[in-house]
C-alpha atoms as a PDB file:
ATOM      1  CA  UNK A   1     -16.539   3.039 -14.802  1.00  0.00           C
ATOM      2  CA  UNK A   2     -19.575   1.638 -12.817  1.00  0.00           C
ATOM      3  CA  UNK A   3     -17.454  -1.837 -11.928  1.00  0.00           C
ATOM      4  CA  UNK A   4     -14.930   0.703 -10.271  1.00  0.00           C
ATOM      5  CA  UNK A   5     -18.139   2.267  -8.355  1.00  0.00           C
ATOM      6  CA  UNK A   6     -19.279  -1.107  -7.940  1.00  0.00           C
ATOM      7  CA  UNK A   7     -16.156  -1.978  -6.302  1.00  0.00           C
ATOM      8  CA  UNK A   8     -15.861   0.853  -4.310  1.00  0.00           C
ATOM      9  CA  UNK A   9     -19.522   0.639  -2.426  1.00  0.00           C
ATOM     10  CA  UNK A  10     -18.831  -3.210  -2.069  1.00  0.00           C
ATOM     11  CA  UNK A  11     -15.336  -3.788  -0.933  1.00  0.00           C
ATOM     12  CA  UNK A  12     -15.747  -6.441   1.356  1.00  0.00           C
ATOM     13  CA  UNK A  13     -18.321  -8.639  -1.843  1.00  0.00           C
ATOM     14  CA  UNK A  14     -16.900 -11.765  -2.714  1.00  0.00           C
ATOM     15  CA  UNK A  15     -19.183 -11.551  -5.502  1.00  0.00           C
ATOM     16  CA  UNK A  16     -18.588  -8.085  -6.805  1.00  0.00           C
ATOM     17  CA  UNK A  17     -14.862  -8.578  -6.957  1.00  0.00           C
ATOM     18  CA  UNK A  18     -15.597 -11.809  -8.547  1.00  0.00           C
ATOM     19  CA  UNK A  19     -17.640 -10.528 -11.433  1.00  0.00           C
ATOM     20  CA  UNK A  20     -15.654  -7.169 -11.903  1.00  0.00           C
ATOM     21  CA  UNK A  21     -12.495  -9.837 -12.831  1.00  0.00           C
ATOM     22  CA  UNK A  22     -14.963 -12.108 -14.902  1.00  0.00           C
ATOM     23  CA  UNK A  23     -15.741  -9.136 -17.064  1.00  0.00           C
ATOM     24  CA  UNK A  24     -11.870  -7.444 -16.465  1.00  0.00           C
ATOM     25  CA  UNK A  25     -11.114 -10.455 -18.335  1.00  0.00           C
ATOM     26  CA  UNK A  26     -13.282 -10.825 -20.825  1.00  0.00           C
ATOM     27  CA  UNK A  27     -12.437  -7.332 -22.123  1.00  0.00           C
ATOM     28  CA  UNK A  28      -8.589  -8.602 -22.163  1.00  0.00           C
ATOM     29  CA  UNK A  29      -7.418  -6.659 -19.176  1.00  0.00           C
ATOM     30  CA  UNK A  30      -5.816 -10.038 -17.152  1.00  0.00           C
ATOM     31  CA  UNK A  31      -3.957  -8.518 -14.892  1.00  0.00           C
ATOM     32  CA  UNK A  32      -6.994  -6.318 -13.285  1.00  0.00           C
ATOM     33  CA  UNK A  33      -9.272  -9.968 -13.445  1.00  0.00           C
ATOM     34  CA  UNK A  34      -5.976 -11.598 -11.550  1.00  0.00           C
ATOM     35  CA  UNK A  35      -6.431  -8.712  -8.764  1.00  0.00           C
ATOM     36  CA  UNK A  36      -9.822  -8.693  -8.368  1.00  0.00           C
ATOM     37  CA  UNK A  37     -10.383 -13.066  -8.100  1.00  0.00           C
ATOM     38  CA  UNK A  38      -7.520 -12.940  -5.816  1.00  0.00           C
ATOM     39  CA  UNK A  39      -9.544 -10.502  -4.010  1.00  0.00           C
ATOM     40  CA  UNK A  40     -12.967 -12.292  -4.051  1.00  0.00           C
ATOM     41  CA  UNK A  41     -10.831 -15.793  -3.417  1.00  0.00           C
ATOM     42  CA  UNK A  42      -9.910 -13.848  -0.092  1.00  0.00           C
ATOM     43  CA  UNK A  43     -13.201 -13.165   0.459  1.00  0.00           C
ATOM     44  CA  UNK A  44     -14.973 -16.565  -0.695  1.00  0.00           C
ATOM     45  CA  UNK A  45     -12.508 -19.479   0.155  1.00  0.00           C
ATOM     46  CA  UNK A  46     -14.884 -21.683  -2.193  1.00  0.00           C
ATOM     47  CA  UNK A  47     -14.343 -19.073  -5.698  1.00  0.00           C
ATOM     48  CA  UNK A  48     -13.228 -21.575  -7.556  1.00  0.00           C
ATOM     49  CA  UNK A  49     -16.315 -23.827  -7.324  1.00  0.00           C
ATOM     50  CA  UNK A  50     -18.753 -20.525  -7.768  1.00  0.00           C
ATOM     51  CA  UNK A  51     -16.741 -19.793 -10.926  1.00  0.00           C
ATOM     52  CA  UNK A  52     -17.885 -23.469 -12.759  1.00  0.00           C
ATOM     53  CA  UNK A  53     -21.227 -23.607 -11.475  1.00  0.00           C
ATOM     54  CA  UNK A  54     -21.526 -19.678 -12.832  1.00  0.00           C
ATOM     55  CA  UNK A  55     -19.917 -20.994 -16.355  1.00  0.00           C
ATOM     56  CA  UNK A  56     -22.878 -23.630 -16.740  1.00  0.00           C
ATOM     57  CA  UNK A  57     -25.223 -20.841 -17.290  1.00  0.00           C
ATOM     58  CA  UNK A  58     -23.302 -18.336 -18.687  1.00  0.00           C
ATOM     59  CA  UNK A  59     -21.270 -19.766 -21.660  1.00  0.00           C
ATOM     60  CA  UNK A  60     -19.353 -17.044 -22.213  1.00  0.00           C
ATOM     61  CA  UNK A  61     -17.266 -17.354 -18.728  1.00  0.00           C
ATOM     62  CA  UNK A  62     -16.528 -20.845 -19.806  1.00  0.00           C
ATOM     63  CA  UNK A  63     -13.187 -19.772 -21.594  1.00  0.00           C
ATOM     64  CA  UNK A  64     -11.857 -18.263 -18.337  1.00  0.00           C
ATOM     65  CA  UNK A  65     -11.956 -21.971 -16.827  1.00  0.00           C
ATOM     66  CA  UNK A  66      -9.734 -23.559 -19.686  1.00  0.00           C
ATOM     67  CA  UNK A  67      -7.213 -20.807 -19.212  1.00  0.00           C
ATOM     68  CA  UNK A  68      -5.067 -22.488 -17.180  1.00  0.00           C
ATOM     69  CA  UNK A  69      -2.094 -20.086 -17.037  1.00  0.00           C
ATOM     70  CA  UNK A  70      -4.646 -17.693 -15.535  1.00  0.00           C
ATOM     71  CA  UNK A  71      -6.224 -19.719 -12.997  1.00  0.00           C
ATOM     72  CA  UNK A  72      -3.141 -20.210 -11.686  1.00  0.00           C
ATOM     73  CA  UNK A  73      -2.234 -17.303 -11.081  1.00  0.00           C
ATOM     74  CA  UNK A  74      -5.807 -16.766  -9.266  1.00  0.00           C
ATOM     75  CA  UNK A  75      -5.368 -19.755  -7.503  1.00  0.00           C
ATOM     76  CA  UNK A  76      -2.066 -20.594  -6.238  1.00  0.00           C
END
């Protein structure tokens, strides 16, 4: 999968860790998109604010940010 490639060239990317979860969950796989914004929150200490300035242009990321269950499991 080129987000696995992706991943693996850019280990130490906030931002590729970030959007390999945005997409992870979008296709319904949660618990890689938990893994991978836990990763990029390591990386980025200010994910969370990324995330809703990202949604405001991409609509389709917005339903990640009402998921509350799942952001807290990113962000606790």
């Amino acid at each position: 999968m080129v987000a696995e490639k992706m991943i693996r060239y850019s280990k130490n990317q906030a931002g590729a860790h970030m959007n390999y979860g945005l997409v992870s969950y979008l296709a319904g796989d949660k618990q890689v998109a938990v893994a991978e914004l836990k990763k990029a929150k390591e990386l980025n200490p200010n994910l969370r604010q990324q995330m809703e300035t990202m949604s405001k242009n991409r609509p389709q990321y917005q339903p990640i940010l009402k998921d509350e269950e799942f952001l807290k499991q990113v962000f606790q």
